[in-house]
PDB file of N, CA and C in Angstrom:
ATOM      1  N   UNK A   1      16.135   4.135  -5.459  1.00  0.00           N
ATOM      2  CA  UNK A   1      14.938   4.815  -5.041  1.00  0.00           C
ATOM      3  C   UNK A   1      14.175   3.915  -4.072  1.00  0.00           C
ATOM      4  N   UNK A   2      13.548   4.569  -2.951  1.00  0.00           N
ATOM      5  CA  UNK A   2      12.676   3.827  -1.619  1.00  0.00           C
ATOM      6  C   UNK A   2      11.165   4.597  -1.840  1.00  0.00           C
ATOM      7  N   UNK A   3      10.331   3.789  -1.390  1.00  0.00           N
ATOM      8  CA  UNK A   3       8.995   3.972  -1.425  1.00  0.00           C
ATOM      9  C   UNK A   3       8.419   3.753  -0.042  1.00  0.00           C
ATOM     10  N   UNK A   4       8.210   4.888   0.513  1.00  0.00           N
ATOM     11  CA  UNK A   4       6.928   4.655   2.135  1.00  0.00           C
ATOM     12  C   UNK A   4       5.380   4.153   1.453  1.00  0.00           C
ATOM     13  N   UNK A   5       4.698   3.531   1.738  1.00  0.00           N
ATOM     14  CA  UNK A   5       3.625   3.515   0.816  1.00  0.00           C
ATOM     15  C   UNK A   5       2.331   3.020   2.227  1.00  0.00           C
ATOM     16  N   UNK A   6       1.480   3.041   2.149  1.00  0.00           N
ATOM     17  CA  UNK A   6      -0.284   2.683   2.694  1.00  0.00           C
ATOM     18  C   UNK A   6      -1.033   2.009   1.504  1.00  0.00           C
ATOM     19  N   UNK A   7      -1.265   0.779   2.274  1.00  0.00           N
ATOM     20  CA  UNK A   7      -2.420  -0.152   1.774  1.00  0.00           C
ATOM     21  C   UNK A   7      -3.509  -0.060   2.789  1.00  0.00           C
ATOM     22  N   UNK A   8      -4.736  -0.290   1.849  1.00  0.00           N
ATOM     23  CA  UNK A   8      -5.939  -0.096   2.406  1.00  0.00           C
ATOM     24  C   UNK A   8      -6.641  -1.287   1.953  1.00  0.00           C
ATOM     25  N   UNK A   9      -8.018  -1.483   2.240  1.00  0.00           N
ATOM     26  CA  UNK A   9      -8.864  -2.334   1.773  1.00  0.00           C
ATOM     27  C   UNK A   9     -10.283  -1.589   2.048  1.00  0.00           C
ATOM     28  N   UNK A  10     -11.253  -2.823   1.642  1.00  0.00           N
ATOM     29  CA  UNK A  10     -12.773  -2.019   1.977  1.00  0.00           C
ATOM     30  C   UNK A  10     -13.274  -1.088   2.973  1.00  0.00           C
ATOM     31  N   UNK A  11     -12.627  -2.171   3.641  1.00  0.00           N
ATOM     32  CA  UNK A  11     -12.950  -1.904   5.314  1.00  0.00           C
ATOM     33  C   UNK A  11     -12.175  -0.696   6.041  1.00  0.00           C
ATOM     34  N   UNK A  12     -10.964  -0.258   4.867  1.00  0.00           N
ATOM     35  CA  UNK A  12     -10.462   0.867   5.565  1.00  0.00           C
ATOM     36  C   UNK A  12      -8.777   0.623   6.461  1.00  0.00           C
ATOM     37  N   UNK A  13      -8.624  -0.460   6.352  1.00  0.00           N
ATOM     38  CA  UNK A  13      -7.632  -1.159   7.398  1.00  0.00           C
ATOM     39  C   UNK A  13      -6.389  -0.534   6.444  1.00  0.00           C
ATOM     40  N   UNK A  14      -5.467  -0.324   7.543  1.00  0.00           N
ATOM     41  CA  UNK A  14      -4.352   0.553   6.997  1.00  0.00           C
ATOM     42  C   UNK A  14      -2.887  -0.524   7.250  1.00  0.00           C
ATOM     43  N   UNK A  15      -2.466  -0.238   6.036  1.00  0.00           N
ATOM     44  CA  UNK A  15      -0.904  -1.110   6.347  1.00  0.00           C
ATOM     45  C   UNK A  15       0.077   0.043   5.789  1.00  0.00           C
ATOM     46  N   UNK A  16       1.240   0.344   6.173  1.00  0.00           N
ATOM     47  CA  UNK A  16       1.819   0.576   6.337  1.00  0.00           C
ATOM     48  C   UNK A  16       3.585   0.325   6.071  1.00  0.00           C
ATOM     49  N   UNK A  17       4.357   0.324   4.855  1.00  0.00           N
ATOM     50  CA  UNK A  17       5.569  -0.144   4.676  1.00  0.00           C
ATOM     51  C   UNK A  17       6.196   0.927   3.601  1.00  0.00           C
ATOM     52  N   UNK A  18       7.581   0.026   3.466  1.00  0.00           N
ATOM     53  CA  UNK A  18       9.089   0.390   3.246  1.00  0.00           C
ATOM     54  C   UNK A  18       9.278  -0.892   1.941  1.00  0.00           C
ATOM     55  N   UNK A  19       9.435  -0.033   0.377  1.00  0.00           N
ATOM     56  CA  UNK A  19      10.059  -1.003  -0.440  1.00  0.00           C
ATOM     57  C   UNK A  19      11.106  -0.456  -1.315  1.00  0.00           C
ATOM     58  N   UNK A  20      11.792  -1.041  -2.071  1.00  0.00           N
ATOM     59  CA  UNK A  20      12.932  -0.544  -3.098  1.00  0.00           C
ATOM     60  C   UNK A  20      12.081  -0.707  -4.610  1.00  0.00           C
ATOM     61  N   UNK A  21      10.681  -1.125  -4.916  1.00  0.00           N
ATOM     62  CA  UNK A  21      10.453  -1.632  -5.943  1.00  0.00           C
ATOM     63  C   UNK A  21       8.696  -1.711  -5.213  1.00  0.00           C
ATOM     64  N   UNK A  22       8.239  -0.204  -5.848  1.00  0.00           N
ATOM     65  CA  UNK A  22       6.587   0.014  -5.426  1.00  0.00           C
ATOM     66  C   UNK A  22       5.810  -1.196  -6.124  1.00  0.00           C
ATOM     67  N   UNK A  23       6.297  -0.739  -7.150  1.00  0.00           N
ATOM     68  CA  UNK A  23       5.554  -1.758  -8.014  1.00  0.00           C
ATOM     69  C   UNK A  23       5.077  -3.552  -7.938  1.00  0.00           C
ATOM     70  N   UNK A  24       6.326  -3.991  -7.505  1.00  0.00           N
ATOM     71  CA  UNK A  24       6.749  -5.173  -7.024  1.00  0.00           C
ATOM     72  C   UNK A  24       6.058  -5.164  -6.277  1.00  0.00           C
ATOM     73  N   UNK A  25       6.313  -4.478  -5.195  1.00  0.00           N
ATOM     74  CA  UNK A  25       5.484  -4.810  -3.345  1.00  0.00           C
ATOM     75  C   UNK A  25       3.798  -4.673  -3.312  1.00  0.00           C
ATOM     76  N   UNK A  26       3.153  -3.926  -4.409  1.00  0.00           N
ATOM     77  CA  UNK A  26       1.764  -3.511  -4.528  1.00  0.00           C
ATOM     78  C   UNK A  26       1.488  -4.616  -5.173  1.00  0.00           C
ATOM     79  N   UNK A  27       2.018  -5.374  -5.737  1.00  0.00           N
ATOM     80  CA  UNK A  27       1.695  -6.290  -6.901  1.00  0.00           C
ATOM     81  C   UNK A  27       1.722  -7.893  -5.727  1.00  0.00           C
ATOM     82  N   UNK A  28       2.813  -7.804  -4.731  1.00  0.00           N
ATOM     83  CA  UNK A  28       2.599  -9.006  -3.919  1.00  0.00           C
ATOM     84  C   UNK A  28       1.279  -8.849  -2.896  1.00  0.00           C
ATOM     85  N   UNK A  29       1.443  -7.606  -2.400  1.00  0.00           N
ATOM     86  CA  UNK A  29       0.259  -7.778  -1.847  1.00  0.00           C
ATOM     87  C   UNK A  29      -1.230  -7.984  -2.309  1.00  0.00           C
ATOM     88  N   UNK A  30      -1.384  -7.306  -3.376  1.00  0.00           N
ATOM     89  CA  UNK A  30      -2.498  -7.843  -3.727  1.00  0.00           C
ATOM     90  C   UNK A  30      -3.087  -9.235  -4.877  1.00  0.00           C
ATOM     91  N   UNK A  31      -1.441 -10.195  -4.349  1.00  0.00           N
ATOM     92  CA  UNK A  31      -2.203 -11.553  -5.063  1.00  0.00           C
ATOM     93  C   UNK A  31      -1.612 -12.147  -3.527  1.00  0.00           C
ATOM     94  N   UNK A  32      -1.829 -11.514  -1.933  1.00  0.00           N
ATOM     95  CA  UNK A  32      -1.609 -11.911  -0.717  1.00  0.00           C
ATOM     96  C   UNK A  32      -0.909 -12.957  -0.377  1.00  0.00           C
ATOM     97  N   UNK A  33       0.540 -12.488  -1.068  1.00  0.00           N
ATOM     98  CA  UNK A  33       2.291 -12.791  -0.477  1.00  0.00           C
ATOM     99  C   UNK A  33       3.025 -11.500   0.334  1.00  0.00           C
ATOM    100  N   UNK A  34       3.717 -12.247   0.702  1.00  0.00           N
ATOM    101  CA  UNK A  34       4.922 -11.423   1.273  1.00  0.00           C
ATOM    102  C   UNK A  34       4.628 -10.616   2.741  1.00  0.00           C
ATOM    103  N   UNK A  35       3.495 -10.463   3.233  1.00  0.00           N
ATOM    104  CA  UNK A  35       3.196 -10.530   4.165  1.00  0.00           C
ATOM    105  C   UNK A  35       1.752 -10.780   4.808  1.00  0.00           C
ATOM    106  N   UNK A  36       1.846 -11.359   6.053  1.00  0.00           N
ATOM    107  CA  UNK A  36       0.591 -11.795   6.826  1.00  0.00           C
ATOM    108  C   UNK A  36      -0.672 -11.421   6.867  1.00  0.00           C
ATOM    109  N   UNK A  37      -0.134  -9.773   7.426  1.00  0.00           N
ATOM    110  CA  UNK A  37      -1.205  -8.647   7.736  1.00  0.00           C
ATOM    111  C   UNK A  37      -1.654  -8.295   6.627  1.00  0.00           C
ATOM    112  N   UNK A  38      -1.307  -7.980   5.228  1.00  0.00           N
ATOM    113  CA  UNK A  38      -1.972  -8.090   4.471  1.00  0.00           C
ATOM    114  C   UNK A  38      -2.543  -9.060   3.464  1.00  0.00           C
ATOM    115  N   UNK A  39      -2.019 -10.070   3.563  1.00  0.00           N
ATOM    116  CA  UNK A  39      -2.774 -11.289   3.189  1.00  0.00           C
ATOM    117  C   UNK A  39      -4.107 -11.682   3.881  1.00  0.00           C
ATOM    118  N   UNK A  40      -4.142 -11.361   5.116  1.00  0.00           N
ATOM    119  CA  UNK A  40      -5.423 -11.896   6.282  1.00  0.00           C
ATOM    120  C   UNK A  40      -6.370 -10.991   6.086  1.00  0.00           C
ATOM    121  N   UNK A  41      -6.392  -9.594   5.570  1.00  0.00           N
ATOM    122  CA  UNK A  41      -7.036  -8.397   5.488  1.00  0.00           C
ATOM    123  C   UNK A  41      -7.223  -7.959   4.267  1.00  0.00           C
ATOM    124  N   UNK A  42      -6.460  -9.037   3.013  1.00  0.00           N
ATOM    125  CA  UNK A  42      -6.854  -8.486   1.831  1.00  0.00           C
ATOM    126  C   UNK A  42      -6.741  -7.690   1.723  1.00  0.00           C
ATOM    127  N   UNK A  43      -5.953  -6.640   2.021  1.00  0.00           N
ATOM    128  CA  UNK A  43      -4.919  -5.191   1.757  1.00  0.00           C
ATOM    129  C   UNK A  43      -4.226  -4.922   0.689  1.00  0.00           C
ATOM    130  N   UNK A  44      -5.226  -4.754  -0.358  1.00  0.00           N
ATOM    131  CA  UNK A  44      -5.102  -4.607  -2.150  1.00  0.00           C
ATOM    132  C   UNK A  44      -5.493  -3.507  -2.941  1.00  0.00           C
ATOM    133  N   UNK A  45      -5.372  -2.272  -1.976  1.00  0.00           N
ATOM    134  CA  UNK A  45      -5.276  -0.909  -2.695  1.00  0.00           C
ATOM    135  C   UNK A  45      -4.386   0.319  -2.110  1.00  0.00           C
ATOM    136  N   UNK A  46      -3.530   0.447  -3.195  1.00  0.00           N
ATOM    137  CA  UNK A  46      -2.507   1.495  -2.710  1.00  0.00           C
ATOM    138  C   UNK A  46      -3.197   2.978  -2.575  1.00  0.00           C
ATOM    139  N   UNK A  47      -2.984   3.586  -1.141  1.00  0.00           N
ATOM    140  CA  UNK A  47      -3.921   4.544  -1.302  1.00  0.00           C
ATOM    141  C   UNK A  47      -2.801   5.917  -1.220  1.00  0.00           C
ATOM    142  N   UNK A  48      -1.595   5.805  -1.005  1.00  0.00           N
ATOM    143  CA  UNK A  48      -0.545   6.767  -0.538  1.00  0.00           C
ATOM    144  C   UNK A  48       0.646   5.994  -0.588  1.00  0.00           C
ATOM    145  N   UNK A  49       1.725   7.112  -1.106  1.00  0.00           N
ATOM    146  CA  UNK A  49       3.034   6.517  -1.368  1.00  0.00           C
ATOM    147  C   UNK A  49       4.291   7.729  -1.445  1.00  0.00           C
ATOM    148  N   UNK A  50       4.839   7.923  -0.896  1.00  0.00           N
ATOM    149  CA  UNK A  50       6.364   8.609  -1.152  1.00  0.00           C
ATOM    150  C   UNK A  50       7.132   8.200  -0.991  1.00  0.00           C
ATOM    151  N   UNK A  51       8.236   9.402  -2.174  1.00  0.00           N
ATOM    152  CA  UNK A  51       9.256   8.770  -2.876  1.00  0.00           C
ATOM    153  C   UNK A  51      10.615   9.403  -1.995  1.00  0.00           C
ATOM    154  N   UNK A  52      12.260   8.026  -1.643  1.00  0.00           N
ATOM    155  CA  UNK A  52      12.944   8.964  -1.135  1.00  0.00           C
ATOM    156  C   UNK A  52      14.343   8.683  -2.236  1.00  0.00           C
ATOM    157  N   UNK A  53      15.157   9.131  -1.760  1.00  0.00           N
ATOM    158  CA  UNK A  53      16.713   8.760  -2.601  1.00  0.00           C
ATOM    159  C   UNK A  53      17.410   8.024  -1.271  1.00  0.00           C
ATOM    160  N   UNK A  54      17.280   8.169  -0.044  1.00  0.00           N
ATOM    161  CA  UNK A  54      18.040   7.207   0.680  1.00  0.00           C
ATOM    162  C   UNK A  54      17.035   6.493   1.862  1.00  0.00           C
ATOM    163  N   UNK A  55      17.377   5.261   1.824  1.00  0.00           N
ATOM    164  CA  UNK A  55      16.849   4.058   2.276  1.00  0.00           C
ATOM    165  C   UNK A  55      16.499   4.679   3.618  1.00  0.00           C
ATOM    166  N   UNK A  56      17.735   5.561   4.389  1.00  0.00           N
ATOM    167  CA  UNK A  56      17.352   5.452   5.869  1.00  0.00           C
ATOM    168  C   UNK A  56      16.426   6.731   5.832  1.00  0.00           C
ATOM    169  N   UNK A  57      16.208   7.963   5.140  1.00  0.00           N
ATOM    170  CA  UNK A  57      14.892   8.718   5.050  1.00  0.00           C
ATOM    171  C   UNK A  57      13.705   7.830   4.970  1.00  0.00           C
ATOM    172  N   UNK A  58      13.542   6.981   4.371  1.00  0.00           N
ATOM    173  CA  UNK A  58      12.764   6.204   3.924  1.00  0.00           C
ATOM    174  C   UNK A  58      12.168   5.248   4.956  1.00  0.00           C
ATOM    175  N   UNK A  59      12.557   4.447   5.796  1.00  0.00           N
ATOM    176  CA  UNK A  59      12.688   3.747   7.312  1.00  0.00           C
ATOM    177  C   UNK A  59      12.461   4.800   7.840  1.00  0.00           C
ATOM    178  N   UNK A  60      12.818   5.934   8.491  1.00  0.00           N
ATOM    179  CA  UNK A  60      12.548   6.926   9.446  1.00  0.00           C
ATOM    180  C   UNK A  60      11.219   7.432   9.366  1.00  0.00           C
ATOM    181  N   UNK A  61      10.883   7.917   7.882  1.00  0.00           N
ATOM    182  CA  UNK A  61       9.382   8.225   7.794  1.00  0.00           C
ATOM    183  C   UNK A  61       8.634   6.934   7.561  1.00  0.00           C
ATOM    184  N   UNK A  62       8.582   6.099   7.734  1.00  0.00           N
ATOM    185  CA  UNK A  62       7.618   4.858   7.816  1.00  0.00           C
ATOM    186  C   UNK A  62       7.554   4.599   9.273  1.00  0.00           C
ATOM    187  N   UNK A  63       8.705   4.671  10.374  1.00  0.00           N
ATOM    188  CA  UNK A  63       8.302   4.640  11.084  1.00  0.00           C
ATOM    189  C   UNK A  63       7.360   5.384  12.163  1.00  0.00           C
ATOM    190  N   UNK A  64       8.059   6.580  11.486  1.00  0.00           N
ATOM    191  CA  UNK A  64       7.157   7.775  11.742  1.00  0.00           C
ATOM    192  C   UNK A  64       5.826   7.592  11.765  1.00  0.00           C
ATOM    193  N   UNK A  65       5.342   7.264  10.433  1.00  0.00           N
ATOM    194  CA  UNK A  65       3.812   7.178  10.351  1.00  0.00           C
ATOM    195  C   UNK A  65       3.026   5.704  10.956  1.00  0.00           C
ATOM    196  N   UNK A  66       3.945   4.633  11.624  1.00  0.00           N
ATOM    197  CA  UNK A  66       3.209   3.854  11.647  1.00  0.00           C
ATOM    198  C   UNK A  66       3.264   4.092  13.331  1.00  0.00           C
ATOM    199  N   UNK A  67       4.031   5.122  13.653  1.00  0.00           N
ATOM    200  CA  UNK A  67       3.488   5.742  15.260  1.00  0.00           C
ATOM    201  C   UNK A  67       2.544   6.341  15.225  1.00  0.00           C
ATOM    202  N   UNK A  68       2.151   7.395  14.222  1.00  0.00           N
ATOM    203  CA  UNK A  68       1.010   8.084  14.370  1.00  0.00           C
ATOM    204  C   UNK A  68      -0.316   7.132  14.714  1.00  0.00           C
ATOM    205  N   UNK A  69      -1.801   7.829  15.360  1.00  0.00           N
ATOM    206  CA  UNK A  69      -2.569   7.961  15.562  1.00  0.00           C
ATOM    207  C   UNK A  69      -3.623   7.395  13.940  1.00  0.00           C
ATOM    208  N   UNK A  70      -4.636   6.402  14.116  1.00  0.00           N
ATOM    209  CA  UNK A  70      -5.178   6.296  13.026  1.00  0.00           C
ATOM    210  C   UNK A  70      -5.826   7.355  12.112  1.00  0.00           C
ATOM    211  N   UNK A  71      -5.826   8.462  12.744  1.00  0.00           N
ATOM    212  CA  UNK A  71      -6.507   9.747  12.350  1.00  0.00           C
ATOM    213  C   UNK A  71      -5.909  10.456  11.607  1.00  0.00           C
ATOM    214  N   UNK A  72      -4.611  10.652  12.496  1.00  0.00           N
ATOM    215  CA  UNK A  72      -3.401  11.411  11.657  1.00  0.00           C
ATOM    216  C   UNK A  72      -3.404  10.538   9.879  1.00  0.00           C
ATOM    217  N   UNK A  73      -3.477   9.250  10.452  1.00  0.00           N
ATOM    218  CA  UNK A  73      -2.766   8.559   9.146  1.00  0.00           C
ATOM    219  C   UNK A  73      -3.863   8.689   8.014  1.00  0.00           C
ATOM    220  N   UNK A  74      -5.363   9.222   8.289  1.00  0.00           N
ATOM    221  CA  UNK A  74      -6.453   9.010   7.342  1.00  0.00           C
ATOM    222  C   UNK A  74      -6.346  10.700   6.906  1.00  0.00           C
ATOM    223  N   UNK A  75      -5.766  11.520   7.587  1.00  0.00           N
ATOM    224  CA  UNK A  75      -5.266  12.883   7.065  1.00  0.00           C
ATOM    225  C   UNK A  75      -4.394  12.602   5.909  1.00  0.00           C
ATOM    226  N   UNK A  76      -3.395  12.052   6.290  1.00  0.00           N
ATOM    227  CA  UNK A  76      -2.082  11.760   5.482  1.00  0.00           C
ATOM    228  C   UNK A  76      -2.749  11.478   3.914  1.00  0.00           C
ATOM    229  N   UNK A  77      -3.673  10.792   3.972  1.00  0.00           N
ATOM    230  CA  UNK A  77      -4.127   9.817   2.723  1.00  0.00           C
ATOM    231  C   UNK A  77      -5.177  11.136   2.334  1.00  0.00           C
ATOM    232  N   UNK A  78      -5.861  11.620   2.738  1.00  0.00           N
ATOM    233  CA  UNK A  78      -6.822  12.210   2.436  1.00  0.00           C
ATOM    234  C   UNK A  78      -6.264  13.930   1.785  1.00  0.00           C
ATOM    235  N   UNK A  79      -5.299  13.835   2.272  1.00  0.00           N
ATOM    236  CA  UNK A  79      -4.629  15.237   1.670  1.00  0.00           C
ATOM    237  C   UNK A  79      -4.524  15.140   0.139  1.00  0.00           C
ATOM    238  N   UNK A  80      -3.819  13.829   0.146  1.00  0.00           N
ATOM    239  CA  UNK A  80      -3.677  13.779  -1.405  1.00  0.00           C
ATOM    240  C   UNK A  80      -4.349  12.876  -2.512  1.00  0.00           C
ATOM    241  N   UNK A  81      -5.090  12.437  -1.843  1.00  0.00           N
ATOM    242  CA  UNK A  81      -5.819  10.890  -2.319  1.00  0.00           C
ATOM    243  C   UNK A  81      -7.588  11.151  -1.895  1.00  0.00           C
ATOM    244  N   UNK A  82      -8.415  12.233  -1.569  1.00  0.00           N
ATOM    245  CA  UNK A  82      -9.656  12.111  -0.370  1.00  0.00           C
ATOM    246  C   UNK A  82     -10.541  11.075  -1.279  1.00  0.00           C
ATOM    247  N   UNK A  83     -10.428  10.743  -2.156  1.00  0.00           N
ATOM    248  CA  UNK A  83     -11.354   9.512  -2.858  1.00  0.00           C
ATOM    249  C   UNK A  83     -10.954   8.224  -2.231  1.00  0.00           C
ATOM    250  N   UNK A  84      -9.444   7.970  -2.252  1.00  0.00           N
ATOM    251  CA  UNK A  84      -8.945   7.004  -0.839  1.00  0.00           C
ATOM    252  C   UNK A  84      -9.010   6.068  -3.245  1.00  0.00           C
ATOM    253  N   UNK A  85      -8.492   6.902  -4.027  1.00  0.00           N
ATOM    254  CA  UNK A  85      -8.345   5.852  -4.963  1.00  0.00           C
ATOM    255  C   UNK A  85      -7.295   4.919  -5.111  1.00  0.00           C
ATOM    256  N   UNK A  86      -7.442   3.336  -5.401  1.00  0.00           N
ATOM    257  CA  UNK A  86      -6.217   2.777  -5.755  1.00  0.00           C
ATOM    258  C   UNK A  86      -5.244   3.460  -7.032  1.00  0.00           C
ATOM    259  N   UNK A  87      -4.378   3.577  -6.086  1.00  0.00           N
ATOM    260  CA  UNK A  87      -3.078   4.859  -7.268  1.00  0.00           C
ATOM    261  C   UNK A  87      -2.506   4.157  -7.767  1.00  0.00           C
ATOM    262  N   UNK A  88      -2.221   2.354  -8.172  1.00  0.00           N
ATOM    263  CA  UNK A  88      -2.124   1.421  -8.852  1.00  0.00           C
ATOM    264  C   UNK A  88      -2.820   0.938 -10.290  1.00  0.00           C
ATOM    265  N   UNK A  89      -3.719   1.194  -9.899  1.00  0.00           N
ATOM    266  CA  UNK A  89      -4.776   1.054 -10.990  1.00  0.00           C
ATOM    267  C   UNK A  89      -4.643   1.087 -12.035  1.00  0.00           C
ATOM    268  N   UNK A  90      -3.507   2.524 -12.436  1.00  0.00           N
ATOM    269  CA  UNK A  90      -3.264   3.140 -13.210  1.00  0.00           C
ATOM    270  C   UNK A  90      -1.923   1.589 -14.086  1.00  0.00           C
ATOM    271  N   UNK A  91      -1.331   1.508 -12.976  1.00  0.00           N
ATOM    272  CA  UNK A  91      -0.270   0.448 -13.921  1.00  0.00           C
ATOM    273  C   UNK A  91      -0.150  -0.150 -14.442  1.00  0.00           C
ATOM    274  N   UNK A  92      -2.020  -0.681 -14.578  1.00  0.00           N
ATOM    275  CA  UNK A  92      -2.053  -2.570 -15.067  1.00  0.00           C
ATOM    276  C   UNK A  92      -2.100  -3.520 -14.714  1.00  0.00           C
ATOM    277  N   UNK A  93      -1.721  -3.193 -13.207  1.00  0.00           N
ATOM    278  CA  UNK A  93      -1.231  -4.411 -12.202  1.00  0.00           C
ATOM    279  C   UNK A  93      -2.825  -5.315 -12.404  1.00  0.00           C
ATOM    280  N   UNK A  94      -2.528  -6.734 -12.324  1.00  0.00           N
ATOM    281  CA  UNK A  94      -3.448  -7.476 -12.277  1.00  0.00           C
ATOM    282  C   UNK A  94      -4.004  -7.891 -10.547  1.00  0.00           C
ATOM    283  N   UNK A  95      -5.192  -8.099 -10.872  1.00  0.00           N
ATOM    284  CA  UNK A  95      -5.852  -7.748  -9.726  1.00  0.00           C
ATOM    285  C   UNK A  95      -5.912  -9.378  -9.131  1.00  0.00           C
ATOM    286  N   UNK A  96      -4.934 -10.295  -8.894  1.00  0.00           N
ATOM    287  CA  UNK A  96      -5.413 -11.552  -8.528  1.00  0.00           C
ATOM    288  C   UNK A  96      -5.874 -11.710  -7.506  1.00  0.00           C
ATOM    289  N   UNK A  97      -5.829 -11.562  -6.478  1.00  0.00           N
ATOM    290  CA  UNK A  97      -6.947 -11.585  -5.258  1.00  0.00           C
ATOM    291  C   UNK A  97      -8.256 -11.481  -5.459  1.00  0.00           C
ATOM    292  N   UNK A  98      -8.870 -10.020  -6.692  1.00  0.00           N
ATOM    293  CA  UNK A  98      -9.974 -10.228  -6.828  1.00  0.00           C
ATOM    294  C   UNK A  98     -10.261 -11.175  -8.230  1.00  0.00           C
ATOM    295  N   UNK A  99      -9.386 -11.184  -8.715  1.00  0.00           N
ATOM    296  CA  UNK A  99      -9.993 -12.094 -10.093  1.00  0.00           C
ATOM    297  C   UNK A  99      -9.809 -13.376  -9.975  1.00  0.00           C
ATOM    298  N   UNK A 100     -11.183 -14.268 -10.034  1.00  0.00           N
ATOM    299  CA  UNK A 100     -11.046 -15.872 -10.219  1.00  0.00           C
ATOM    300  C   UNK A 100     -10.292 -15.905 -11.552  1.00  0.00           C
ATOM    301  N   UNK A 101      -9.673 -17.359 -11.263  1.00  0.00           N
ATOM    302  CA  UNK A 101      -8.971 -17.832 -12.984  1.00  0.00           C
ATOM    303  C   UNK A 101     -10.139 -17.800 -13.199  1.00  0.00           C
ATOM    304  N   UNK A 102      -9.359 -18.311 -14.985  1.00  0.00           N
ATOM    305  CA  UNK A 102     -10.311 -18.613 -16.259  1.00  0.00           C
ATOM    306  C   UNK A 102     -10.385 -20.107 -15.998  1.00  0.00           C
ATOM    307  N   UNK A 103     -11.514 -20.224 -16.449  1.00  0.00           N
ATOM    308  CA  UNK A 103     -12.075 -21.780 -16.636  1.00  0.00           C
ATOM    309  C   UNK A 103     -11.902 -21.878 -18.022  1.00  0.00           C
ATOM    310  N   UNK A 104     -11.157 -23.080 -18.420  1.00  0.00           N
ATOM    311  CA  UNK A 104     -11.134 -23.157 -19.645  1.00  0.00           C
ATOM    312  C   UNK A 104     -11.804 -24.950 -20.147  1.00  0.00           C
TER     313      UNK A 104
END
C-alpha cells in the first residue's frame, strides 16, 4: 500500500509527498527528519492523504498535485478536511517537535 499525503503547519505551508508507511513518514516529519522542507517549516500536521495499491498511481498523483496551483491544492484539503484538522492526531503519534523533554 502507497500513501499521497499534505503536510501543513500554522502558517498554512503545504508539503506535499509519496510514502509506503503513512504512519512512519507523519511521525518523521513531525520530530523534523527525513526531509529539509519540512524540518525548516515545521510541517507537523497531516491535513490530506490517499490511499493507492500501486506505487506508480501513487507517484503520478503526487506529481500531479504538486503541479497544481496553491489554490487548487487548498480545495483538495478543504473538500475533505475544511477544519484543515491534523488526521494524525487520532494515532497517538507523539508530538516531538512540539513537546519539550521531561526534566527530570
Amino acid at each position: 500500500m502507497y500513501f499521497v499525503y499534505i503536510m501543513t503547519n500554522r502558517s498554512k505551508t503545504l508539503y506535499t509527498g509519496v510514502t509506503n508507511s503513512l504512519i512512519r513518514r507523519v511521525e518523521e516529519h513531525k520530530m523534523g527528519i527525513g526531509s529539509g522542507f519540512t524540518a525548516k517549516y515545521r510541517l507537523d500536521r497531516l491535513v490530506h492523504f490517499e490511499r493507492f495499491d500501486d506505487i506508480r498511481n501513487a507517484i503520478e498523483r503526487e506529481k500531479r498535485i504538486k503541479g497544481w496551483l496553491r489554490i487548487k491544492k487548498i480545495s483538495l484539503i478543504v473538500s475533505v478536511n475544511p477544519d484543515w484538522k491534523d488526521l494524525s492526531c487520532e494515532w497517538g503519534l507523539i508530538q516531538v517537535a512540539l513537546v519539550p523533554p521531561a526534566s527530570t
